[in-house]
C-alpha atoms as a PDB file:
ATOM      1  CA  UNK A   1      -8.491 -13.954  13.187  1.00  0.00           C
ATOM      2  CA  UNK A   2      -9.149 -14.723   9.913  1.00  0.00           C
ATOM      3  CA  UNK A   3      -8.095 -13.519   7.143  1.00  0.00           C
ATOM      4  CA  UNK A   4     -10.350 -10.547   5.433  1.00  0.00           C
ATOM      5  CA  UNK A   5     -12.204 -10.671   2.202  1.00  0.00           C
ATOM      6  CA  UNK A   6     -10.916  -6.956   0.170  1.00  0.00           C
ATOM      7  CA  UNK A   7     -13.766  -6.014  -1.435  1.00  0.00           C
ATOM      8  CA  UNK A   8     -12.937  -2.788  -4.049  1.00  0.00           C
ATOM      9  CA  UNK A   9     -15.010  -0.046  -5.506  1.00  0.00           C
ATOM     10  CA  UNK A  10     -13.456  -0.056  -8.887  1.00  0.00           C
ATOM     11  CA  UNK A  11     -15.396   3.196 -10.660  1.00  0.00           C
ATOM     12  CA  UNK A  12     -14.179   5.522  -7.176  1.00  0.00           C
ATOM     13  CA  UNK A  13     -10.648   3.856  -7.804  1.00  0.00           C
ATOM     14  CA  UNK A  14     -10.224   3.927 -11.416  1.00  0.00           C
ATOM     15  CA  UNK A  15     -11.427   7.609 -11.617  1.00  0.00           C
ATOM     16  CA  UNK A  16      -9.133   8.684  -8.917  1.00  0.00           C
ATOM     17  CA  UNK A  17      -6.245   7.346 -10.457  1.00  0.00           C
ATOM     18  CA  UNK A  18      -7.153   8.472 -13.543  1.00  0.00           C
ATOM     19  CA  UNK A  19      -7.179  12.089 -12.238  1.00  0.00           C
ATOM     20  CA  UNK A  20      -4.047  11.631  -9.985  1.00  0.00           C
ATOM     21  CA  UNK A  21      -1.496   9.925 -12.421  1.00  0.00           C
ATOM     22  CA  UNK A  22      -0.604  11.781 -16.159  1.00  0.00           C
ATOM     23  CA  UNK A  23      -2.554  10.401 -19.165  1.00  0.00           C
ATOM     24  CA  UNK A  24       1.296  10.748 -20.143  1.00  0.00           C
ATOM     25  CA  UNK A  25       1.090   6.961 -19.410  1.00  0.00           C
ATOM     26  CA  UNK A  26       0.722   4.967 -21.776  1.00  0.00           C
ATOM     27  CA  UNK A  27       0.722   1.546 -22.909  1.00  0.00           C
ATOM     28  CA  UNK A  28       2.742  -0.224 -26.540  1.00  0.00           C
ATOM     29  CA  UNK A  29      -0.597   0.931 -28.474  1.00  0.00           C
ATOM     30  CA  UNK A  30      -0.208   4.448 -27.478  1.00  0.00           C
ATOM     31  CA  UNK A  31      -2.693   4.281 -25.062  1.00  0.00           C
ATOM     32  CA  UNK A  32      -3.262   5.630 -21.569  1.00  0.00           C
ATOM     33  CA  UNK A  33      -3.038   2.884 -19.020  1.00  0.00           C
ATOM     34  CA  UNK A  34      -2.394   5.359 -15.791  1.00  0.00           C
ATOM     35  CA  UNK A  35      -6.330   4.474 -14.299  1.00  0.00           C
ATOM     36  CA  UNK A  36      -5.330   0.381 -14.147  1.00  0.00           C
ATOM     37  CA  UNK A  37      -1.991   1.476 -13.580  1.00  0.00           C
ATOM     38  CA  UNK A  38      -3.342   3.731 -10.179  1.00  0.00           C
ATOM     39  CA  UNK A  39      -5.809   0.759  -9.472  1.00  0.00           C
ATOM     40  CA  UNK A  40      -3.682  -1.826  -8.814  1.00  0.00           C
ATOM     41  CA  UNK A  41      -1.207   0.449  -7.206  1.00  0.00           C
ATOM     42  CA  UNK A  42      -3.756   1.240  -4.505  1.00  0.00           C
ATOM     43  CA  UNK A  43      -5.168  -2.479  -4.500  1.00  0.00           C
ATOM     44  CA  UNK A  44      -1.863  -3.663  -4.367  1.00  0.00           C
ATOM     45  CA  UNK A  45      -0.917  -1.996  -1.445  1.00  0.00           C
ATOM     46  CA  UNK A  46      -4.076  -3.084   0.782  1.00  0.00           C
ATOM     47  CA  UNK A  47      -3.202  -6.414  -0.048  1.00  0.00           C
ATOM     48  CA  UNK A  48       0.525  -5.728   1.657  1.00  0.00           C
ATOM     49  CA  UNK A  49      -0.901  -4.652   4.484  1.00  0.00           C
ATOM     50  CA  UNK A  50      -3.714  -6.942   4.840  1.00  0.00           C
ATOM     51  CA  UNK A  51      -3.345 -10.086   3.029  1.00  0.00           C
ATOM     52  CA  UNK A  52      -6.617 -10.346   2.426  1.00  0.00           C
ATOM     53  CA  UNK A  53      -8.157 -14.079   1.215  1.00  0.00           C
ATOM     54  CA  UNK A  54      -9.864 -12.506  -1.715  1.00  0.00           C
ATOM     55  CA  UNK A  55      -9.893  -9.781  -3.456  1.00  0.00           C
ATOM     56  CA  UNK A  56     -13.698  -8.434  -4.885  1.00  0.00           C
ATOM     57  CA  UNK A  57     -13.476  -5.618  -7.938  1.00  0.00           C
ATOM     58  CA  UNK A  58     -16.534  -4.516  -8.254  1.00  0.00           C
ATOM     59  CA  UNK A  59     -18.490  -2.773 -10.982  1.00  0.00           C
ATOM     60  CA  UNK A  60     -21.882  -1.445 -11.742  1.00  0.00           C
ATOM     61  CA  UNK A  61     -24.169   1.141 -13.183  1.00  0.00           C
ATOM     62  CA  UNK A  62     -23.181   4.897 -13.025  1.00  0.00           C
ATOM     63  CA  UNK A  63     -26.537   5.942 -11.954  1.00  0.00           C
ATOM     64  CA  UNK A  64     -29.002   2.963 -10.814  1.00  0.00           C
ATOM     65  CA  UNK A  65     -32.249   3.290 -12.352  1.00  0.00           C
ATOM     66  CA  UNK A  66     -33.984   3.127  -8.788  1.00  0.00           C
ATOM     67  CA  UNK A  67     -32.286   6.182  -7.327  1.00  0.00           C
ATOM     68  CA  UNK A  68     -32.714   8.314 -11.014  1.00  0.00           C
ATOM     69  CA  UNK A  69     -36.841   7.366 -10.743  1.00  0.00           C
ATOM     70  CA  UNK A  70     -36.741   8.385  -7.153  1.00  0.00           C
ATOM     71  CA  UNK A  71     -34.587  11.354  -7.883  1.00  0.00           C
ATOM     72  CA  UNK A  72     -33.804  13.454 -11.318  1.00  0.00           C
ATOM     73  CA  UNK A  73     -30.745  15.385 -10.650  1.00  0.00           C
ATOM     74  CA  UNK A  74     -28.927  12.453  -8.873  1.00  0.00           C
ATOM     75  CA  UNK A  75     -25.684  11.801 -10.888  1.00  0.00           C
ATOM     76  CA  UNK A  76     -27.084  14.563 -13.240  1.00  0.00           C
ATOM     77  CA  UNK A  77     -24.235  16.713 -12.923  1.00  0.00           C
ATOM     78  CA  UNK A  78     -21.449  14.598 -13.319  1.00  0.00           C
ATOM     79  CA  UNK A  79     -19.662  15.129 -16.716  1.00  0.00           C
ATOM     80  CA  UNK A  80     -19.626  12.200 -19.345  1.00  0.00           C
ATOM     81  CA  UNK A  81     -16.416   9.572 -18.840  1.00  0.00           C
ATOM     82  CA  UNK A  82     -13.259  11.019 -20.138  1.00  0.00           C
ATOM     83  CA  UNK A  83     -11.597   9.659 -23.485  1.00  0.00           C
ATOM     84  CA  UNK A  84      -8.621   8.609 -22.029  1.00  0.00           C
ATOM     85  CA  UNK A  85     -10.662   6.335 -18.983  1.00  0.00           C
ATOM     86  CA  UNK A  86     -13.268   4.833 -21.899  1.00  0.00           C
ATOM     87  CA  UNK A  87     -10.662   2.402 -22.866  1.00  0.00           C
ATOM     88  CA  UNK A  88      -9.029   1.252 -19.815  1.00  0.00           C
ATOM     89  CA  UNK A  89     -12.505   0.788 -18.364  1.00  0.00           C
ATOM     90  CA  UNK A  90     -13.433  -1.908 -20.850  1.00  0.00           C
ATOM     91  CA  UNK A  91      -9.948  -3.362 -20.511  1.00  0.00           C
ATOM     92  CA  UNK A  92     -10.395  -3.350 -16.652  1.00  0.00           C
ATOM     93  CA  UNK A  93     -12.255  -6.992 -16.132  1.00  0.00           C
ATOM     94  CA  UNK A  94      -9.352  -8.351 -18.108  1.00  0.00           C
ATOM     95  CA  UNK A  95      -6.258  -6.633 -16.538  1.00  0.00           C
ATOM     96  CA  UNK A  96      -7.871  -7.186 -12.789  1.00  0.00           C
ATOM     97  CA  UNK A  97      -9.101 -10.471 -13.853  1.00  0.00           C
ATOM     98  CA  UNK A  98      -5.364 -11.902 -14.518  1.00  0.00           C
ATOM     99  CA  UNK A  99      -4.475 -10.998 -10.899  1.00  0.00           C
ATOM    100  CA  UNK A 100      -6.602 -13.706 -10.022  1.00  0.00           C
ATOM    101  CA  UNK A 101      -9.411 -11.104  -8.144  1.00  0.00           C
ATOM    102  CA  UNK A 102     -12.693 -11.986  -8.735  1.00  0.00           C
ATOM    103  CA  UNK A 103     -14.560  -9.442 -11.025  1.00  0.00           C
ATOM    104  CA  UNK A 104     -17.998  -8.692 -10.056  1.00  0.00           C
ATOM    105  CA  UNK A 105     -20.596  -6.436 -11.411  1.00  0.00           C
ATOM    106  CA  UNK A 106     -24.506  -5.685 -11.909  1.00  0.00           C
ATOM    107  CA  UNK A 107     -26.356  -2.909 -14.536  1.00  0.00           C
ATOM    108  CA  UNK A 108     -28.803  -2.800 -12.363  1.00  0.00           C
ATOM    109  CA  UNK A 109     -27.260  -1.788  -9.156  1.00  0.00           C
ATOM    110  CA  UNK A 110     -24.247   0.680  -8.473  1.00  0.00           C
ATOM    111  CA  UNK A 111     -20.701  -0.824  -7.272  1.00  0.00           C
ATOM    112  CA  UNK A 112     -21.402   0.563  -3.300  1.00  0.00           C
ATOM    113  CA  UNK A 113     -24.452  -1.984  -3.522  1.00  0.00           C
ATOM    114  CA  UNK A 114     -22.314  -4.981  -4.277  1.00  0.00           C
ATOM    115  CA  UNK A 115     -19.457  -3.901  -1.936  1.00  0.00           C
ATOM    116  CA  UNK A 116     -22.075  -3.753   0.739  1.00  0.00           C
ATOM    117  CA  UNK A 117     -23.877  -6.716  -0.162  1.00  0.00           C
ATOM    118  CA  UNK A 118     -20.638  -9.025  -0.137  1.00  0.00           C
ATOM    119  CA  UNK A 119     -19.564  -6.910   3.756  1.00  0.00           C
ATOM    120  CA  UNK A 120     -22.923  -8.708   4.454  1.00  0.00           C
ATOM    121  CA  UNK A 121     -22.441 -12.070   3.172  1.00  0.00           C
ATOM    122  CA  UNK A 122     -18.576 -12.296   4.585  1.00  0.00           C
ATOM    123  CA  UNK A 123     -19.704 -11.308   7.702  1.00  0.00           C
ATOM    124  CA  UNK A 124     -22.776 -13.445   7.786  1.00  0.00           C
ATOM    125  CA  UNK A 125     -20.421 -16.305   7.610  1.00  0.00           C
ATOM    126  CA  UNK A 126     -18.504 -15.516  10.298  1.00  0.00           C
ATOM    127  CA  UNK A 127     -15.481 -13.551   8.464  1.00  0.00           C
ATOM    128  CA  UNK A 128     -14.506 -10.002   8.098  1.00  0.00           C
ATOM    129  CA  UNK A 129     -14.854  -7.600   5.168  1.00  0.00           C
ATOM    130  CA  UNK A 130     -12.350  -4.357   4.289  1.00  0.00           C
ATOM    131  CA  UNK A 131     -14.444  -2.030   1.617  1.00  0.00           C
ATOM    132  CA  UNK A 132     -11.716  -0.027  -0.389  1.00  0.00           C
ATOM    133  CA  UNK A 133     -13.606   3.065  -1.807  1.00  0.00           C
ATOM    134  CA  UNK A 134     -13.156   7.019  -1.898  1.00  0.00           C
ATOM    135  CA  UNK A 135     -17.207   7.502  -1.252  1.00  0.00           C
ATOM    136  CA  UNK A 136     -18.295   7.917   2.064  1.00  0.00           C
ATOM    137  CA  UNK A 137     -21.500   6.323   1.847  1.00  0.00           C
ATOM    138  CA  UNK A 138     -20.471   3.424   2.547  1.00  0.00           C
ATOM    139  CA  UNK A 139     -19.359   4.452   6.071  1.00  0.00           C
ATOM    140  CA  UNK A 140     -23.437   3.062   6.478  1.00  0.00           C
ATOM    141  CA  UNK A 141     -21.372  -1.002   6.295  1.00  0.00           C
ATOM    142  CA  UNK A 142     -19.029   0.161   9.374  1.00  0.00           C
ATOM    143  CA  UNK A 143     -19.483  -3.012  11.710  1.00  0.00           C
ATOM    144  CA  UNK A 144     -17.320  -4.909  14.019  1.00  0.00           C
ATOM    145  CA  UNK A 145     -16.421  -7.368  11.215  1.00  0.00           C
ATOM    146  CA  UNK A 146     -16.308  -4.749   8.593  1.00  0.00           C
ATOM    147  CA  UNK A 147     -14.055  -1.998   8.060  1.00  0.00           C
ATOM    148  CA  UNK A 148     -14.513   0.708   5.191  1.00  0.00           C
ATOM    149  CA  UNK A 149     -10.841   1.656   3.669  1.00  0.00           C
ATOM    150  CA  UNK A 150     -11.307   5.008   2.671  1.00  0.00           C
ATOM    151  CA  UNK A 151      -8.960   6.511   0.024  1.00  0.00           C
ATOM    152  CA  UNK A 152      -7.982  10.336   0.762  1.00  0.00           C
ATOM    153  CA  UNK A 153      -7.211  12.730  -1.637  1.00  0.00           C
ATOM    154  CA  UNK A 154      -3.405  13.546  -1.354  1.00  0.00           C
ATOM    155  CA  UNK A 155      -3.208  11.215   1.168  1.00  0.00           C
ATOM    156  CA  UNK A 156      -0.517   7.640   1.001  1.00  0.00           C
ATOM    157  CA  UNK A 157      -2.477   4.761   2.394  1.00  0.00           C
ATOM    158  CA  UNK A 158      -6.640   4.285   2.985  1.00  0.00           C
ATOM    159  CA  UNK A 159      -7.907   5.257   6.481  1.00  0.00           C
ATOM    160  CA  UNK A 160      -9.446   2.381   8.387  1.00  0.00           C
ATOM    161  CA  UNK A 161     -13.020   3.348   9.237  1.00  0.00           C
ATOM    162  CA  UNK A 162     -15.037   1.465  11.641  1.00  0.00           C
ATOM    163  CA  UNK A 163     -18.553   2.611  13.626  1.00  0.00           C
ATOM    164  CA  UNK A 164     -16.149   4.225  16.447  1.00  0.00           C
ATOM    165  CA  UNK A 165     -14.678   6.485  13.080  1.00  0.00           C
ATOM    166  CA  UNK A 166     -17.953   7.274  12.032  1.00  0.00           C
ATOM    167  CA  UNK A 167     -19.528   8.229  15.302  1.00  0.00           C
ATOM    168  CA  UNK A 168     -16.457  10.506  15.763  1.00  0.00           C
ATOM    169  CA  UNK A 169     -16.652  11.724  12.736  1.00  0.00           C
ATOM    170  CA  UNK A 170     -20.196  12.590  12.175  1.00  0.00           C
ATOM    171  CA  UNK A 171     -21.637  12.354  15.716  1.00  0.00           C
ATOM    172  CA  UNK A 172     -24.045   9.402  14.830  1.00  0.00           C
ATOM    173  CA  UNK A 173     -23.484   5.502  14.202  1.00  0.00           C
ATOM    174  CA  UNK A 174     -23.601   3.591  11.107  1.00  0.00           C
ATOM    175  CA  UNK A 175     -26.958   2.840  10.684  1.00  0.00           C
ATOM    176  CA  UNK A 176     -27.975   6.627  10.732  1.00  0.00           C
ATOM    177  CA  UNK A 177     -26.033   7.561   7.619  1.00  0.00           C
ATOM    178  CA  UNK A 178     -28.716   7.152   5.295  1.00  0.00           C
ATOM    179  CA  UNK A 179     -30.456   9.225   7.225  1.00  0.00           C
ATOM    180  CA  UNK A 180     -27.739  11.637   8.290  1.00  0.00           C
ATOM    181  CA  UNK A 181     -27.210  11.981   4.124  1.00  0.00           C
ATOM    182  CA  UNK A 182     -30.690  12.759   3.420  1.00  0.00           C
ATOM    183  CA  UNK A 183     -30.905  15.301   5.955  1.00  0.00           C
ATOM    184  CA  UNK A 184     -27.487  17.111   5.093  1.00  0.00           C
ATOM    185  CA  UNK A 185     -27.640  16.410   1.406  1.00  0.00           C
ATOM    186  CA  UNK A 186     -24.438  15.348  -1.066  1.00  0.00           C
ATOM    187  CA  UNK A 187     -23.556  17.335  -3.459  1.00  0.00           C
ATOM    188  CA  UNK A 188     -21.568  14.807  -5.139  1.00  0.00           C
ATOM    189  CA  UNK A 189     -24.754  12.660  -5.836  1.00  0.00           C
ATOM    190  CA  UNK A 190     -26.952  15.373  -6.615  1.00  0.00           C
ATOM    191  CA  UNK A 191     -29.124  14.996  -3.271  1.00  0.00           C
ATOM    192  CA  UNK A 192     -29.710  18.907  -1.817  1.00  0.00           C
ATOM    193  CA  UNK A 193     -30.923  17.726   1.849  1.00  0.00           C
ATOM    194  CA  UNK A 194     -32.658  19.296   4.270  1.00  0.00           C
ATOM    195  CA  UNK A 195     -32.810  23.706   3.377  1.00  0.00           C
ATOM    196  CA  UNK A 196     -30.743  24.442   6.336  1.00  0.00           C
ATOM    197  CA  UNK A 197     -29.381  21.615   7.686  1.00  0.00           C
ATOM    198  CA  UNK A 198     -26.178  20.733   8.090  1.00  0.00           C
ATOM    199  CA  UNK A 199     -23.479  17.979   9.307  1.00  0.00           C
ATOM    200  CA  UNK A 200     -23.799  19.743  12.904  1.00  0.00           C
ATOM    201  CA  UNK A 201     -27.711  20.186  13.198  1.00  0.00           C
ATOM    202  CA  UNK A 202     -28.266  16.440  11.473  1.00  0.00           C
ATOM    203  CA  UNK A 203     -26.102  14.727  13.285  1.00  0.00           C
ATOM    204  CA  UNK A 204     -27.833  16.456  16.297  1.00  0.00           C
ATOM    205  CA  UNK A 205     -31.684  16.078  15.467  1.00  0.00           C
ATOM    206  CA  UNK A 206     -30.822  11.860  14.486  1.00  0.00           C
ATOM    207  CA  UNK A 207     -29.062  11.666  18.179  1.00  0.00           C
ATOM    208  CA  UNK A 208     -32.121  13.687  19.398  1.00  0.00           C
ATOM    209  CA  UNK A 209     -34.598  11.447  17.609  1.00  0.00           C
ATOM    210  CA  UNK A 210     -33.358   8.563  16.424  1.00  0.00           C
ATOM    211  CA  UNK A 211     -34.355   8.329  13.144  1.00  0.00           C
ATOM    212  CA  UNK A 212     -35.220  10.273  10.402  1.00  0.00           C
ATOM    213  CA  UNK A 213     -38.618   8.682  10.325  1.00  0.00           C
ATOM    214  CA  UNK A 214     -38.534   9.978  13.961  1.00  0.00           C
ATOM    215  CA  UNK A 215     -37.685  13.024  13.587  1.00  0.00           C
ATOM    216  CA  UNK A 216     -40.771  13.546  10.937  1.00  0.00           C
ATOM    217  CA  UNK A 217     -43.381  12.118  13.105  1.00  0.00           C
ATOM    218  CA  UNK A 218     -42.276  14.708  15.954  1.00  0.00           C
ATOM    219  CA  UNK A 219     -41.314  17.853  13.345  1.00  0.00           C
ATOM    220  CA  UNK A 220     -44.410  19.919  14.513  1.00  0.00           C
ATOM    221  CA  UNK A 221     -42.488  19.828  17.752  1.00  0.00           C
ATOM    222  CA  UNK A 222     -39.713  21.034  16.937  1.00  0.00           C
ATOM    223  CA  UNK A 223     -39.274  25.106  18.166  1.00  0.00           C
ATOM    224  CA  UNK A 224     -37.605  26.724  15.307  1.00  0.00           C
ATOM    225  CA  UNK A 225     -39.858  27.722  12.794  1.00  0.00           C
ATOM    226  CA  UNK A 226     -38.108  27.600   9.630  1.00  0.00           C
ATOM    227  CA  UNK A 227     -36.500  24.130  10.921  1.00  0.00           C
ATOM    228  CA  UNK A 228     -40.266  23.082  11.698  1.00  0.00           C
ATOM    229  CA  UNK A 229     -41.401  24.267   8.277  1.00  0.00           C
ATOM    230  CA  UNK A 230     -38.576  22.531   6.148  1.00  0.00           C
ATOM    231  CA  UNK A 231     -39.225  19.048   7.673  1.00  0.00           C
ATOM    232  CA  UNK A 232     -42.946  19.095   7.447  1.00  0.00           C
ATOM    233  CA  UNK A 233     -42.852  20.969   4.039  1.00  0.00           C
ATOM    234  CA  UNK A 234     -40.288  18.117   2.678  1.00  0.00           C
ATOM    235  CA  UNK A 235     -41.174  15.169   4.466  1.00  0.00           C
ATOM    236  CA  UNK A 236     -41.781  13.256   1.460  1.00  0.00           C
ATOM    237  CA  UNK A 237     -38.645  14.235  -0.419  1.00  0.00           C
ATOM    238  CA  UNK A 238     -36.755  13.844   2.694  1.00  0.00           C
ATOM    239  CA  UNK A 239     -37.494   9.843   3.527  1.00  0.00           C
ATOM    240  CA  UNK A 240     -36.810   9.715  -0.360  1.00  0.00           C
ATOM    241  CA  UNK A 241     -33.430  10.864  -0.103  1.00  0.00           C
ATOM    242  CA  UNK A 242     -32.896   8.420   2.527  1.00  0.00           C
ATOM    243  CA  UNK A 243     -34.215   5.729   0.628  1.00  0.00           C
ATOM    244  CA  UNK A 244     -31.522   6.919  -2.744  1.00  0.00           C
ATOM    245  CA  UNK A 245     -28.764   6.794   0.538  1.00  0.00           C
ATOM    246  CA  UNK A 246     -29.631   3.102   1.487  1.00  0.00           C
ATOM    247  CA  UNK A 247     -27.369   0.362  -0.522  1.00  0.00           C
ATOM    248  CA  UNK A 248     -29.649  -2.466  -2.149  1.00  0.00           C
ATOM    249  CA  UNK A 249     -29.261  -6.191  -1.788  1.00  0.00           C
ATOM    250  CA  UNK A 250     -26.977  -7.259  -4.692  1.00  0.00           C
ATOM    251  CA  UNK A 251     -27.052 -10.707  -6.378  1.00  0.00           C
ATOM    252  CA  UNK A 252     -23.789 -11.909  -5.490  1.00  0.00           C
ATOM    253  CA  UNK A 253     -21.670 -14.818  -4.455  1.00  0.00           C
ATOM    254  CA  UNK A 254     -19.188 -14.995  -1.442  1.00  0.00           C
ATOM    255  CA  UNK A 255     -15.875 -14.864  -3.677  1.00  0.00           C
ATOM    256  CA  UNK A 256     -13.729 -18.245  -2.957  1.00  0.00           C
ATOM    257  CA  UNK A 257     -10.390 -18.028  -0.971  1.00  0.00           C
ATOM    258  CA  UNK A 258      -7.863 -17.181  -3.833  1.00  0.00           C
ATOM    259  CA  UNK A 259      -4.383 -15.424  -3.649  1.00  0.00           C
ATOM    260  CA  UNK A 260      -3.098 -13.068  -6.349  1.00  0.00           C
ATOM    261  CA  UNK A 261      -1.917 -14.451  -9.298  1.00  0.00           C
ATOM    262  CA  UNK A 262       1.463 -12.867  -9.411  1.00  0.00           C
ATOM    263  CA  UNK A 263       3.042 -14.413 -12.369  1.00  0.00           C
ATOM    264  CA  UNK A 264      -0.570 -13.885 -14.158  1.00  0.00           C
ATOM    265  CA  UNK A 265      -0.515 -10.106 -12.998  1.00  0.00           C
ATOM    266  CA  UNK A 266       2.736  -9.457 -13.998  1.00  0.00           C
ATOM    267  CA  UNK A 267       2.052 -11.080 -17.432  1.00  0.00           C
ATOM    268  CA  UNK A 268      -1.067  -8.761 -17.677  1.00  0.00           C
ATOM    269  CA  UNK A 269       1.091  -5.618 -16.550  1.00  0.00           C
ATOM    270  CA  UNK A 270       4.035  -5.823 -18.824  1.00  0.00           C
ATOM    271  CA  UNK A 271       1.459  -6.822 -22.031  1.00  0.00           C
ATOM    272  CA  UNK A 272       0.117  -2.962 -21.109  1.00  0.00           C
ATOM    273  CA  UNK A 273       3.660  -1.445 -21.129  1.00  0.00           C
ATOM    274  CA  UNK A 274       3.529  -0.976 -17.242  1.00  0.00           C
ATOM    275  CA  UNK A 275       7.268  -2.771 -16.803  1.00  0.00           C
ATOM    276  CA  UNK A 276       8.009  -1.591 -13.715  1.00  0.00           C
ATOM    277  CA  UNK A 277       4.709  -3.325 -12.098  1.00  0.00           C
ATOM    278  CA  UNK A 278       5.376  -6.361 -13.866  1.00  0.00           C
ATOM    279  CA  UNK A 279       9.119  -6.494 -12.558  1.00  0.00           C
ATOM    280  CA  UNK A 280       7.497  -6.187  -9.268  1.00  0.00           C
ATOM    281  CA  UNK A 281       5.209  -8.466  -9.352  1.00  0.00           C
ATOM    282  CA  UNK A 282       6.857 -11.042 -11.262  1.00  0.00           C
ATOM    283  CA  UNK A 283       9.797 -10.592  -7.789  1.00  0.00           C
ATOM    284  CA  UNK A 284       7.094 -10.632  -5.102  1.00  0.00           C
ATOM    285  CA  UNK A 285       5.782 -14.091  -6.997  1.00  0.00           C
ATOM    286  CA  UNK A 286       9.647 -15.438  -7.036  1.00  0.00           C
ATOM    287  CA  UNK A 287       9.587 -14.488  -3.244  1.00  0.00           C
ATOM    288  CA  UNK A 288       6.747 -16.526  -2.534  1.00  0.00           C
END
């Protein structure tokens, strides 16, 4: 088989790290470095176990403009970016950059559209895709050729997901998570779903149905009244939510075969004051 193209959701990862490692870590300048320190860390460590031929980091807007006109309170919750990430955020294109990953990134689009739009290219030309990210949104890319690597709270090393995962998991295939999300809602994102509805009665009226478009055209059917009065009553705001769910086409290129840089990483680690990754990396590229 060949090898896979990584493909990383760099806001999920940075933020996690951020929150799981002390601030406490800090670079010559003072500095916290623990969110690029945490980020390579977990990127590092798919690479081990993969070897992928590329590795995607992939930025973009907080909230894309589409899914804020289609939908006020999505993202509207989420407190502004902490002090301590502000820095290492900027700093992040370099730092990943010098690892020899390509950087990629669009402020139009969100980082889940990009990671889903290169899954699409890699496995349009006949290669496979892993999709490192902590949202599970993106279970919607779950194909044969594509695998989403979700990163678990608490939890040493991403789970492999792929559309046997998701149908266990939520009792519908990839393709109906859009749909399965509009229905149930995420709080994360700021989408309330169906009044009612949960993971058990979505995933049921979508297996039922087939689609949420389905399910609309045959609400006056259904035999529960309140049910029958939610999805008639919020049809509108319902295929919306879908449409906020569904990842856009990004404009991106199919990243080139490339390994890690090590002696460019390790260069890039120790200039932050994170010595210990730089030994590392500096012995894995004497190894090599």
């Amino acid at each position: 088989m060949p090898a896979p193209l990584l493909a990383v959701d760099a806001p999920s990862m940075l933020y996690r790290a951020f929150y799981a490692l002390p601030d406490s870590i800090k670079g010559a300048d003072g500095k916290p470095v623990n969110a690029l320190l945490g980020t390579a860390n977990l990127v590092l460590a798919e690479i081990e176990t993969h070897a992928p031929r590329a590795v995607a980091i992939c930025f973009g807007a907080e909230a894309a403009a589409y899914r804020t006109e289609l939908l006020g309170s999505y993202h509207a919750d989420r407190p502004e970016m902490p002090e301590g990430l502000v820095g290492q955020w900027e700093d992040a294109d370099a730092f990943f950059s010098a690892f020899g990953w390509t950087v990629a990134s669009d402020d139009r689009l969100e980082a889940d559209d990009l990671l889903g739009s290169l899954a699409r290219l890699e496995e349009e030309a006949g290669g496979e895709a892993l999709l490192l990210t902590g949202d599970r949104d993106m279970y919607q890319c779950a194909t044969k050729a594509v695998k989403v690597l979700y990163v678990r709270t608490g939890k040493r090393g991403a789970e492999r997901v792929g559309p046997g995962e998701v149908r266990t998991k939520y009792g519908i295939g990839p393709e109906l998570v859009p749909d399965f999300i509009a229905l149930r809602g995420d709080p994360s994102d700021g989408i309330p779903g169906a009044k009612g509805v949960g993971e058990k009665t979505a995933a049921e009226l979508l297996r039922e149905h087939g689609s949420l478009e389905a399910l609309l055209d045959n609400a006056l059917k259904i035999t529960r009244p309140k049910l029958r009065t939610t999805l008639v009553d919020s049809r509108e705001q319902l295929l919306e939510f879908k449409d906020i769910a569904t990842l856009r086409k990004a404009r991106v290129k199919r990243p080139k075969d490339r390994e890690t840089d090590w002696a460019g990483a390790s260069k890039a680690a120790a200039e932050r004051g994170m010595n210990r990754l730089g030994e590392r990396l500096a012995k894995i590229g004497d190894e090599r």
